[in-house]
C-alpha atoms as a PDB file:
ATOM      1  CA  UNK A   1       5.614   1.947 -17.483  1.00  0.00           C
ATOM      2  CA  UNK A   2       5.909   3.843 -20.621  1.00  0.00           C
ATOM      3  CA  UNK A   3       9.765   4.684 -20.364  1.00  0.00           C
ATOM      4  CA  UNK A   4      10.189   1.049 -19.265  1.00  0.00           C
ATOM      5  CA  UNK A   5      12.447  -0.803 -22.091  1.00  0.00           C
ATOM      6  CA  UNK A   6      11.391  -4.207 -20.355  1.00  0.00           C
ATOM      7  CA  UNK A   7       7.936  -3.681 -20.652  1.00  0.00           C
ATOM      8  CA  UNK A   8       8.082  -2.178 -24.486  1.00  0.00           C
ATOM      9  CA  UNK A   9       9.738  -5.880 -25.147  1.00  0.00           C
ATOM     10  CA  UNK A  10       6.778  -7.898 -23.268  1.00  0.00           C
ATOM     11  CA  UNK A  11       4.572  -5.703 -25.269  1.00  0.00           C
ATOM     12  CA  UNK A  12       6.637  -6.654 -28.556  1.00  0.00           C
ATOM     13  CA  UNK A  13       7.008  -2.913 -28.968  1.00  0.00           C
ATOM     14  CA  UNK A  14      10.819  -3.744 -29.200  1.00  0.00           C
ATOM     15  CA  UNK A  15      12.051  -6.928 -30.469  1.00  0.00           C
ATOM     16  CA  UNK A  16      13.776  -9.426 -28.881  1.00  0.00           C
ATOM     17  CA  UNK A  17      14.600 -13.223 -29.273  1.00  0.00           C
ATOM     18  CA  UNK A  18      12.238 -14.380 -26.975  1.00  0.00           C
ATOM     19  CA  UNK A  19      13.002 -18.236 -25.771  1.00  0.00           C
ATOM     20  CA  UNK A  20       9.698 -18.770 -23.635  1.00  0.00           C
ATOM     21  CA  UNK A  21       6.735 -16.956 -22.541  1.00  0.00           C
ATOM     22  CA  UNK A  22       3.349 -17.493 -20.620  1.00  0.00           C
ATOM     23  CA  UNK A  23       0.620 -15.305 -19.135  1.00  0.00           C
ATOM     24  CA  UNK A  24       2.850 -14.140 -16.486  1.00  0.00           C
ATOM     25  CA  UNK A  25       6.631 -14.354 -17.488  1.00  0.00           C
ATOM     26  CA  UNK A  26       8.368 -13.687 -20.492  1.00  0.00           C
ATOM     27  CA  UNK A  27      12.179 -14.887 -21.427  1.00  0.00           C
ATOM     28  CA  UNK A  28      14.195 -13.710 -24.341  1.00  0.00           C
ATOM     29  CA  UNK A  29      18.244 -13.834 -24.867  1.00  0.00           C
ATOM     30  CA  UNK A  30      20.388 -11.253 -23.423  1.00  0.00           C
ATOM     31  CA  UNK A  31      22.032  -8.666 -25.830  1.00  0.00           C
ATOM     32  CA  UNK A  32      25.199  -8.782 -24.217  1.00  0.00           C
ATOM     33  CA  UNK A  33      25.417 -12.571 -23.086  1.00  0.00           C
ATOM     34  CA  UNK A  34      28.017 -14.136 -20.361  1.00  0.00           C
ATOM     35  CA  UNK A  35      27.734 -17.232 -20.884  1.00  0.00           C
ATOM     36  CA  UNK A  36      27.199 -19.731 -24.071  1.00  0.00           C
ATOM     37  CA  UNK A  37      23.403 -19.584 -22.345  1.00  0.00           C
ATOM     38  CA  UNK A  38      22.414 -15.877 -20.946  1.00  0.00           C
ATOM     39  CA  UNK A  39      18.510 -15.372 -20.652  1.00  0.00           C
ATOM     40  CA  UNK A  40      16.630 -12.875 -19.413  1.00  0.00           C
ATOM     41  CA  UNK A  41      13.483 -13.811 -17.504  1.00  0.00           C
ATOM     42  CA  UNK A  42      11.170 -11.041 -16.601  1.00  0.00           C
ATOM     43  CA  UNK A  43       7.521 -10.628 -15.215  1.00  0.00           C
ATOM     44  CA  UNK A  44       4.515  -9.001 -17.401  1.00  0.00           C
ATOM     45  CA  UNK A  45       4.099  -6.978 -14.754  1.00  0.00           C
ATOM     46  CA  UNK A  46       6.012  -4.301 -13.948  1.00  0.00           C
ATOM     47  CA  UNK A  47       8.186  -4.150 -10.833  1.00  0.00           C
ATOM     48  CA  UNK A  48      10.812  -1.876 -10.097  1.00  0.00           C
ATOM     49  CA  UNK A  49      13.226  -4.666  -7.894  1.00  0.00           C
ATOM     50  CA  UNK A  50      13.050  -7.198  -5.507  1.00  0.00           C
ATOM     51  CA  UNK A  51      13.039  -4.196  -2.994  1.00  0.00           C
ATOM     52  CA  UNK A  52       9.685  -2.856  -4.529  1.00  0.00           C
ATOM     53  CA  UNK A  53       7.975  -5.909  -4.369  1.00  0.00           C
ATOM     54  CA  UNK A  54       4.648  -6.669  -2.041  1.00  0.00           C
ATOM     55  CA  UNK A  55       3.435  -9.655  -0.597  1.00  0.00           C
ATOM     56  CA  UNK A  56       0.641  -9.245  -3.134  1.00  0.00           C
ATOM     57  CA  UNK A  57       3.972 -10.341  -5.408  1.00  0.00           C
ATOM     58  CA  UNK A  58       4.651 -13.793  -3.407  1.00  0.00           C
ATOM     59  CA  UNK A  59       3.113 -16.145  -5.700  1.00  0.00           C
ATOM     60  CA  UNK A  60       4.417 -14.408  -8.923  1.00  0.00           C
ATOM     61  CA  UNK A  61       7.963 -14.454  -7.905  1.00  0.00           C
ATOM     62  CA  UNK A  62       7.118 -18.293  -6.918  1.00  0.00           C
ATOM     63  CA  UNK A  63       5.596 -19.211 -10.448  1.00  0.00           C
ATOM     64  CA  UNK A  64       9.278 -17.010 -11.716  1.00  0.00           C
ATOM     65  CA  UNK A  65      11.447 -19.505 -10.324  1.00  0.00           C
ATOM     66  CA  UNK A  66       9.634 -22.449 -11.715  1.00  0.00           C
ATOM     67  CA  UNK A  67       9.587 -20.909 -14.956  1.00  0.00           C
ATOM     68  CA  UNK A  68      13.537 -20.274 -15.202  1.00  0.00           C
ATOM     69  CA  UNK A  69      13.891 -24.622 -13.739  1.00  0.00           C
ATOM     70  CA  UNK A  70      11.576 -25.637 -16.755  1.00  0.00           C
ATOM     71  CA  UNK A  71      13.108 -23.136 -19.256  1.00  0.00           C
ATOM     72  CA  UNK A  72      17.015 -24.491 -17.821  1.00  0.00           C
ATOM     73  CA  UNK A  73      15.928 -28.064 -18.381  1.00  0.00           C
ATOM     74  CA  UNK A  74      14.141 -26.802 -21.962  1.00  0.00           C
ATOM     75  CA  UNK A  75      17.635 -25.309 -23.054  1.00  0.00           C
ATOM     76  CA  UNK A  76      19.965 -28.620 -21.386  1.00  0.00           C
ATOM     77  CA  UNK A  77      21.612 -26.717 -18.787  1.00  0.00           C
ATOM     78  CA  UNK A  78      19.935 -28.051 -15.666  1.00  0.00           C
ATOM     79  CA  UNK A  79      21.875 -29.478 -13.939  1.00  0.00           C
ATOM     80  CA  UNK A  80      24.493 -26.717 -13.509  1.00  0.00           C
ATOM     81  CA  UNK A  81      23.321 -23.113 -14.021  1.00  0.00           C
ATOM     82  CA  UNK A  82      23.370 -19.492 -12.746  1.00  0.00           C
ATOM     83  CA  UNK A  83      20.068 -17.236 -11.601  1.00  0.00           C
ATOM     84  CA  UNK A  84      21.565 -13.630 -11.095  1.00  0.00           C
ATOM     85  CA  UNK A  85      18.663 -10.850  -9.779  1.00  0.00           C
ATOM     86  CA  UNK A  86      20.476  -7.600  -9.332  1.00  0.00           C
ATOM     87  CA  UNK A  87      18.915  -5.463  -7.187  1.00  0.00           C
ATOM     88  CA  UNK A  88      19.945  -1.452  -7.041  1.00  0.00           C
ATOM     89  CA  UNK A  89      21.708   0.347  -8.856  1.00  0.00           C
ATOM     90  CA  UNK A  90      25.184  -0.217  -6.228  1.00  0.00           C
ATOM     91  CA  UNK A  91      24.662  -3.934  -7.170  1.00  0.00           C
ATOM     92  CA  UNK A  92      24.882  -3.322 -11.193  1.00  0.00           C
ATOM     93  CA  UNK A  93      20.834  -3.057 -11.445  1.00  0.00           C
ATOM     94  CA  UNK A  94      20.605  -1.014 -15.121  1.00  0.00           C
ATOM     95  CA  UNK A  95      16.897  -1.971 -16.239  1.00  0.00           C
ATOM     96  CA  UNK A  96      14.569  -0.914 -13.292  1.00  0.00           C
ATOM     97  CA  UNK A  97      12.200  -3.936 -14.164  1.00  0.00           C
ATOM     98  CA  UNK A  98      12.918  -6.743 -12.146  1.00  0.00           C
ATOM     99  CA  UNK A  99      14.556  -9.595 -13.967  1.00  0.00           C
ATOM    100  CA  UNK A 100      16.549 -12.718 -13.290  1.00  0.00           C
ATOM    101  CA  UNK A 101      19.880 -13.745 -15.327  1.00  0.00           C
ATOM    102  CA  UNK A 102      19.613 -17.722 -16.537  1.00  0.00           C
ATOM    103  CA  UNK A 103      23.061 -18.501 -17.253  1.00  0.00           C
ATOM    104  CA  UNK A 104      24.223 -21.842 -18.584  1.00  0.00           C
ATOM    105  CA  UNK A 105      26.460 -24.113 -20.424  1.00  0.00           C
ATOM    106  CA  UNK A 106      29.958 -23.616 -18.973  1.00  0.00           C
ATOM    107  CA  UNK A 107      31.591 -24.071 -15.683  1.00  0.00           C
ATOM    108  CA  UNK A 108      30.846 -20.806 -13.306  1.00  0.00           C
ATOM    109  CA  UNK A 109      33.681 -19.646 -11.100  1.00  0.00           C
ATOM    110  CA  UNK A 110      32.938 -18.242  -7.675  1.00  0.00           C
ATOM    111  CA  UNK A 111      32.569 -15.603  -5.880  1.00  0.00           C
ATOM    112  CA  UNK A 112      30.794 -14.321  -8.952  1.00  0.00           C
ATOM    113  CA  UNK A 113      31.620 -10.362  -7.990  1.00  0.00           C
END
């Protein structure tokens, strides 16, 4: 997606300060951050939300997860941190490129929202 900021950072057409990457997944630290630890973990490929996602998407959203429990361990938050996916704009969705919020390294309060 050419308009897509997401995918102009996993291009490195934008900077960022990327934490991990692989073939499939990219992470980098969020511009606004939350928590002491607030990374951004998004996929290569481009997917709008959770909501657009196909079956065809099972084993990349699989691979996603493991990705953010070896990057929380990487950083020394594990045990004790936050995956956030927003999904919509109604849920506080502002990047239309699915991603998933890591955040770490304080106590989080519940409910969240």
């Amino acid at each position: 997606m050419s308009d897509c900021i997401f995918c102009k950072i996993v291009a490195g057409e934008i900077p960022s300060k990327q934490v991990r990457a692989d073939d499939d997944v990219v992470a980098f630290h969020d511009l606004s951050p939350q928590a002491p630890v607030h990374v951004l973990v998004v996929p290569r490929k481009h997917i709008s939300s959770l909501d657009e996602a196909s079956d065809e998407d099972r084993a990349l959203l699989g691979r996603i997860l493991l990705f953010i429990r070896d990057l929380a361990r990487e950083l020394e938050i594990a045990p004790g941190y936050r995956i956030v996916n927003n999904c919509g704009a109604s849920a506080g969705q502002s990047v239309f490129h699915i991603h998933f919020h890591l955040l770490g390294g304080r106590a989080m309060g519940w409910p969240p929202g």
